[in-house]
N, C-alpha and C. Protein backbone atom coordinates (compact mmCIF):
# COMPACT_ATOMS: atom_id res chain seq x y z
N UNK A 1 0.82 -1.18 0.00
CA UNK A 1 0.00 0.00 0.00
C UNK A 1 0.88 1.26 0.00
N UNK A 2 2.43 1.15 0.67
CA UNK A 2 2.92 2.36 0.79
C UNK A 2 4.13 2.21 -0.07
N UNK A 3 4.11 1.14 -0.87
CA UNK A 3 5.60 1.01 -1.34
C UNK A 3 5.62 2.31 -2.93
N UNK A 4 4.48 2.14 -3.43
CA UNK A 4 4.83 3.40 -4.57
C UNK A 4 5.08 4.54 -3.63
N UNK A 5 4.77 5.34 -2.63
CA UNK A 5 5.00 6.24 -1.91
C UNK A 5 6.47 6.29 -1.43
N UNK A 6 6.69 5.19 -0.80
CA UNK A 6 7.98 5.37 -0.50
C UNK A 6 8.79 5.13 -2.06
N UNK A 7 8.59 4.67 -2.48
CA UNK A 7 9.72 4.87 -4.07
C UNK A 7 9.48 6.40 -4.24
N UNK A 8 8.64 6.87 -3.86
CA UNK A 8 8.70 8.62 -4.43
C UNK A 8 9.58 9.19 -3.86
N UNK A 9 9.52 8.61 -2.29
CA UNK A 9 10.07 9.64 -1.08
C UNK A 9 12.04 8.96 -1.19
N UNK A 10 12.24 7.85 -1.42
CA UNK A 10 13.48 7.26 -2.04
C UNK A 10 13.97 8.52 -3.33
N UNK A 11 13.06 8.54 -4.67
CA UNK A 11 13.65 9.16 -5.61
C UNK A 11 14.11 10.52 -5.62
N UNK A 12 12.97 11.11 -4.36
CA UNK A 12 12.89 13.00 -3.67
C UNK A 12 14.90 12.77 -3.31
N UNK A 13 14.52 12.04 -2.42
CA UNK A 13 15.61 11.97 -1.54
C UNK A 13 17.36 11.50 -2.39
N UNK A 14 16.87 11.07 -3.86
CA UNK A 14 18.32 11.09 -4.14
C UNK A 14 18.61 11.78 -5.34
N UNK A 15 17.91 12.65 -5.45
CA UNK A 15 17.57 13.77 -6.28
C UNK A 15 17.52 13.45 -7.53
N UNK A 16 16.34 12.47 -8.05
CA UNK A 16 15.84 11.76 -9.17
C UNK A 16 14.76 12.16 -9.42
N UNK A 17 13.81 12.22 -10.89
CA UNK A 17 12.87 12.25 -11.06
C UNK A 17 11.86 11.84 -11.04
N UNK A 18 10.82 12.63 -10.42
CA UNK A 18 9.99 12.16 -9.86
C UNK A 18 8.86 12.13 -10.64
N UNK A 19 8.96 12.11 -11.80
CA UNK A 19 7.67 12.88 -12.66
C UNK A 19 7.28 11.22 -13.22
N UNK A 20 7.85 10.14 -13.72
CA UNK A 20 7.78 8.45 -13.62
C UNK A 20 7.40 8.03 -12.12
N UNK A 21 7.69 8.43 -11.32
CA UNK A 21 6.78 8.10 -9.78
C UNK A 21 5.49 8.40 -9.83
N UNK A 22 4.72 9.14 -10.07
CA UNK A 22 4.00 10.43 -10.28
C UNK A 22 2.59 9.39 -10.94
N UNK A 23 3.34 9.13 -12.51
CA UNK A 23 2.53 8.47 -13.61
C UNK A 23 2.47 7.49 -13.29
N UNK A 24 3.28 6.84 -12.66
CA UNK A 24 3.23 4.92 -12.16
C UNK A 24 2.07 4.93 -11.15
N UNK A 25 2.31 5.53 -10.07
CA UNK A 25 1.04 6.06 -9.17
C UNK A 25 -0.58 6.29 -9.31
N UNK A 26 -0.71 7.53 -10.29
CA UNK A 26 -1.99 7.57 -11.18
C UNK A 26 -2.07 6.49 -11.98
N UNK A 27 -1.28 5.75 -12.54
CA UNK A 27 -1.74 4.72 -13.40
C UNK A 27 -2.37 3.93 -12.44
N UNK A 28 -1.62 3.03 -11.77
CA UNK A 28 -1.91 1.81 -10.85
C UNK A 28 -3.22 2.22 -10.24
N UNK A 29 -3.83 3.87 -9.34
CA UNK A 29 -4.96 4.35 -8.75
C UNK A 29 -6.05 3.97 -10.03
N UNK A 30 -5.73 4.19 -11.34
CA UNK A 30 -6.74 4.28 -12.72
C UNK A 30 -7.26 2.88 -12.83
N UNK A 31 -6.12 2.06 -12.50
CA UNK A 31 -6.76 0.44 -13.19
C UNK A 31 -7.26 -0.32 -11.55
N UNK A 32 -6.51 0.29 -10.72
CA UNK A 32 -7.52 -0.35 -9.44
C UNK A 32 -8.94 0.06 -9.92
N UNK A 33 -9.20 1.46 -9.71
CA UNK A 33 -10.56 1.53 -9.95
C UNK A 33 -11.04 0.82 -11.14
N UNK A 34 -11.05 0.98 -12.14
CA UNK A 34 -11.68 0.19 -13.61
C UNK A 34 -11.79 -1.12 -13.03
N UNK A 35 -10.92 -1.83 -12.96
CA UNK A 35 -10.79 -3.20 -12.42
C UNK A 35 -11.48 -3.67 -11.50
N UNK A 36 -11.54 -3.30 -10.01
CA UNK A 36 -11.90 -3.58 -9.20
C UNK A 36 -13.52 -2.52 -8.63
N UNK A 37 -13.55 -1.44 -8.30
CA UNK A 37 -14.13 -0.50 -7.87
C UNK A 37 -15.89 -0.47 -9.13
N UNK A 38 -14.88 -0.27 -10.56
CA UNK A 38 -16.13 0.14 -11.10
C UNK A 38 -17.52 -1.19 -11.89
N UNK A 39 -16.83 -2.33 -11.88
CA UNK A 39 -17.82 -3.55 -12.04
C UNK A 39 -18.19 -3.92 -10.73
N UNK A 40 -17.87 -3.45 -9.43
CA UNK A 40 -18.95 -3.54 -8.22
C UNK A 40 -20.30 -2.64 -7.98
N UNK A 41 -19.53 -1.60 -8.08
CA UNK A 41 -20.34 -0.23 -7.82
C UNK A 41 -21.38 0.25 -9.04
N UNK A 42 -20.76 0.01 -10.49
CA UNK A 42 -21.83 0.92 -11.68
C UNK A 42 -22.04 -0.95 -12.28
N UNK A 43 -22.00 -1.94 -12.17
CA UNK A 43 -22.34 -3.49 -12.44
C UNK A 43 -21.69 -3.33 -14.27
N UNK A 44 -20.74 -3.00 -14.38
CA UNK A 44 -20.24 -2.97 -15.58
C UNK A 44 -18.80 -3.11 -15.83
N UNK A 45 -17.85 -4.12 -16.56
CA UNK A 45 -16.84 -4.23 -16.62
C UNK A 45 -16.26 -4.07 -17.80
N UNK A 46 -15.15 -3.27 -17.74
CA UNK A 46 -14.72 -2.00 -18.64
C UNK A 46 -13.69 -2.89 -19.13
N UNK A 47 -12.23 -3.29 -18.32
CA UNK A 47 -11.49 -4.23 -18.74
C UNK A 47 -11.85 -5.94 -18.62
N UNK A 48 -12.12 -6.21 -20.10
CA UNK A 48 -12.31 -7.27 -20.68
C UNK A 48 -11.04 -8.73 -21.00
N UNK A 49 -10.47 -9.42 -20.55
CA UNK A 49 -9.59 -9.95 -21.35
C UNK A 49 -10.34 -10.59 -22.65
N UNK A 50 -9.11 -10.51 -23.68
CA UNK A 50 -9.88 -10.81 -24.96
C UNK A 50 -10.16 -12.39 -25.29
N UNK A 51 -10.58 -12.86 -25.84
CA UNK A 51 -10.88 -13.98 -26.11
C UNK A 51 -9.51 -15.14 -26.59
N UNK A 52 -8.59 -14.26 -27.43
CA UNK A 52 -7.58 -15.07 -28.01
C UNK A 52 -6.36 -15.06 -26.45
N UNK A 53 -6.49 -14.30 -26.26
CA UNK A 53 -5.54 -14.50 -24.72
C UNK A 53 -6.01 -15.58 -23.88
N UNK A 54 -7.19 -15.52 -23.56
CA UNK A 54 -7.87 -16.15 -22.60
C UNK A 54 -7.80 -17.72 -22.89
N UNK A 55 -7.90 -17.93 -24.60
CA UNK A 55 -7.45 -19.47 -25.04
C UNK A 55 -6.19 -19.61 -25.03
N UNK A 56 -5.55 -19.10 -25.23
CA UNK A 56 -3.71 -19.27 -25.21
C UNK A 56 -3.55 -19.26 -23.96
N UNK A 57 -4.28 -18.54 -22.72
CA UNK A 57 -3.24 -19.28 -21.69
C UNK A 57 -4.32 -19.97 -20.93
N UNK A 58 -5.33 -20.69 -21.23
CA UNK A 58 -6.17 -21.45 -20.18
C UNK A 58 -5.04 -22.81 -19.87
N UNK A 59 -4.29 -23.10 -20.70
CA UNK A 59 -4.16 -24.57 -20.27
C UNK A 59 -2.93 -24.69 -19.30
N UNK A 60 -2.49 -23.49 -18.92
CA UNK A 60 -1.49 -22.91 -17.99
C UNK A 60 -1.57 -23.66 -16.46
N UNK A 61 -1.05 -24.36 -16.30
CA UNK A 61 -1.37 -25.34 -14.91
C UNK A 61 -2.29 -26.56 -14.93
N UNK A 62 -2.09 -26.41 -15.70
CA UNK A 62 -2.67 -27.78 -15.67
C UNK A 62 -1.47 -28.62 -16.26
N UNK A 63 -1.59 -29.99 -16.22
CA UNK A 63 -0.78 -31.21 -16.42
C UNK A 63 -0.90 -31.33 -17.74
N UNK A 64 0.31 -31.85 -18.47
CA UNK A 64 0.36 -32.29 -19.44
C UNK A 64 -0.20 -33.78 -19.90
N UNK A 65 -0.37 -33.46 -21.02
CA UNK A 65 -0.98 -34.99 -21.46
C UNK A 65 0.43 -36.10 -22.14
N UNK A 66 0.47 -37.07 -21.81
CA UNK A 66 1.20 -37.78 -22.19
C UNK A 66 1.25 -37.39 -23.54
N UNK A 67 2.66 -37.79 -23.93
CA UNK A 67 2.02 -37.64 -26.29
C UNK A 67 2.88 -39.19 -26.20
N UNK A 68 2.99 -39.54 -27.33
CA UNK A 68 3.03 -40.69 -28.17
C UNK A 68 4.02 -40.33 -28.78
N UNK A 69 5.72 -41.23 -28.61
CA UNK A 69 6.15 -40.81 -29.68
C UNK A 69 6.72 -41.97 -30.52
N UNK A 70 7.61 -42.19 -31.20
CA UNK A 70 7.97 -43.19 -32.48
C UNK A 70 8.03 -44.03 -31.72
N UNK A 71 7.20 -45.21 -32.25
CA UNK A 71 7.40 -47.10 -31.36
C UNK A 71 6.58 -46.48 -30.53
N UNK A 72 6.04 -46.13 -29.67
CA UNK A 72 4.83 -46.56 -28.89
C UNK A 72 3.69 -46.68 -29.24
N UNK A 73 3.33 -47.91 -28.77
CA UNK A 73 1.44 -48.02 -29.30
C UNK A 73 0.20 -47.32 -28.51
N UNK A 74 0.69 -46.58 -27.63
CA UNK A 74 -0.07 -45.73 -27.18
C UNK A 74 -0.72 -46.05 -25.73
N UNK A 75 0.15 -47.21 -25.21
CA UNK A 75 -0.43 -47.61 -24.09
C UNK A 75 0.31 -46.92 -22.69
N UNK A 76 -0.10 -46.38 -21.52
CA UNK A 76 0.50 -45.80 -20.86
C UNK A 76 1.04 -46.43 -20.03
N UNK A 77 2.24 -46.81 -19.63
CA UNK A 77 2.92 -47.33 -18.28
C UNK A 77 2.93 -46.89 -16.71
N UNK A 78 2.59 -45.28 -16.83
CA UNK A 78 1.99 -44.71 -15.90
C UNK A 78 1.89 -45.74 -14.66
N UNK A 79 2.24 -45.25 -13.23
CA UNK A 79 1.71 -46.11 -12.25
C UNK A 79 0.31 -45.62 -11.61
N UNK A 80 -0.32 -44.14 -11.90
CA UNK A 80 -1.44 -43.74 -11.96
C UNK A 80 -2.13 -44.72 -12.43
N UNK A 81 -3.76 -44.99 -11.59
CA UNK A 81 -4.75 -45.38 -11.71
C UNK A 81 -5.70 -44.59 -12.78
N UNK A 82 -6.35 -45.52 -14.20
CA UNK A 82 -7.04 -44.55 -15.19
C UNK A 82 -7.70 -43.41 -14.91
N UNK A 83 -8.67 -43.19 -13.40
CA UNK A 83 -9.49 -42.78 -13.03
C UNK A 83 -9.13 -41.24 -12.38
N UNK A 84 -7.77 -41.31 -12.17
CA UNK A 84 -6.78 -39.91 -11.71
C UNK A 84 -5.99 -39.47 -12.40
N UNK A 85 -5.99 -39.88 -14.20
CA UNK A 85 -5.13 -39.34 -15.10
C UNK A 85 -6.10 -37.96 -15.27
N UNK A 86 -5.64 -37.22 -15.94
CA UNK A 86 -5.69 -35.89 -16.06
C UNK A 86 -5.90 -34.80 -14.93
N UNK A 87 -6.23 -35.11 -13.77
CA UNK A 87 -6.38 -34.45 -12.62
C UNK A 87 -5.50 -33.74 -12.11
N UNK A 88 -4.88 -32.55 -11.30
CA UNK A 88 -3.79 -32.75 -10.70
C UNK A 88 -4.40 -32.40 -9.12
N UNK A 89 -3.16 -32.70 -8.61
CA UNK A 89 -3.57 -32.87 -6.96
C UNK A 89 -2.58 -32.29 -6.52
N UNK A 90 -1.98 -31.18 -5.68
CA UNK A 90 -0.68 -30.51 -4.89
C UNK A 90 -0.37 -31.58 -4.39
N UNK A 91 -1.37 -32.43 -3.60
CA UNK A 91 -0.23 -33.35 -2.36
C UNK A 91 -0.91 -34.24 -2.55
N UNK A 92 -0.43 -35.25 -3.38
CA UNK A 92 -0.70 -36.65 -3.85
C UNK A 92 0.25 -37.69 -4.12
N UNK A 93 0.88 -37.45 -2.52
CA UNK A 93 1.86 -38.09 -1.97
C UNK A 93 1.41 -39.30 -0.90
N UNK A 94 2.46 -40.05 -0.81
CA UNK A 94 1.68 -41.40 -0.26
C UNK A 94 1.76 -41.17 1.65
N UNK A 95 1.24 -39.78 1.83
CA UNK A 95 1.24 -39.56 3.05
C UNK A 95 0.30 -39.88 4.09
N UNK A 96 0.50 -39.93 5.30
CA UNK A 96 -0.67 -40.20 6.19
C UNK A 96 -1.51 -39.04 6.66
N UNK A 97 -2.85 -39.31 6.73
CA UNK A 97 -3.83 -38.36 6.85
C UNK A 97 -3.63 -38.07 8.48
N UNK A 98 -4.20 -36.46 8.96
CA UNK A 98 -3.85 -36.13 10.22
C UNK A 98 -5.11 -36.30 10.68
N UNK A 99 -6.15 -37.05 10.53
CA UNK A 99 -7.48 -37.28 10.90
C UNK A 99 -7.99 -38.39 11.69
C-alpha cells in the first residue's frame, strides 16, 4: 500500500525524477478503480480480457498430457490409476492423513 510512496520519497531523496513516480502512481490508482471498484459499484466491466488471450493461456497449470512418440502403441505405463489421469492434486503423496 505504501511502497509506490515510499519509491517517491526514495527518488525526492536522491535527487531523481519524480515525474515516472507520479505516472506509475496515477496509473496503478486508474486500473484499481476500472478493475476492481467500477464492475462492483456501476455493475459494468470496462477491462475485458480478450478472447484469443484467454485461449492461449487457459491450459497454464494444468498437467500435461502424455504424447506418443515413435514405437509406442499408445499404451500408458503410468503407475497412476485410469481414473486420476488428467487431474492434478498438490499433495498426492503417499502420506498419512492427520485425521
Amino acid at each position: 500500500m505504501y511502497l509506490p510512496l515510499a519509491f517517491l520519497i526514495l527518488s525526492v531523496l536522491m535527487g531523481g525524477d519524480i515525474i515516472g513516480n507520479i505516472i506509475g502512481i496515477a496509473g496503478g490508482h486508474c486500473f484499481y478503480f476500472i478493475k476492481d471498484v467500477v464492475p462492483i459499484k456501476f455493475r459494468k466491466d470496462i477491462l475485458i480480457t480478450p478472447k484469443f488471450v484467454s485461449r492461449k493461456l487457459d491450459h497454464i497449470g494444468q498437467p500435461e498430457r502424455p504424447r506418443a512418440t515413435f514405437g509406442q502403441t499408445g499404451q500408458s505405463t503410468n503407475s497412476q490409476s485410469e481414473n486420476s489421469r488428467g487431474t492434478f492434486s498438490a499433495f498426492s503423496g503417499r502420506g498419512s492423513s492427520w485425521g
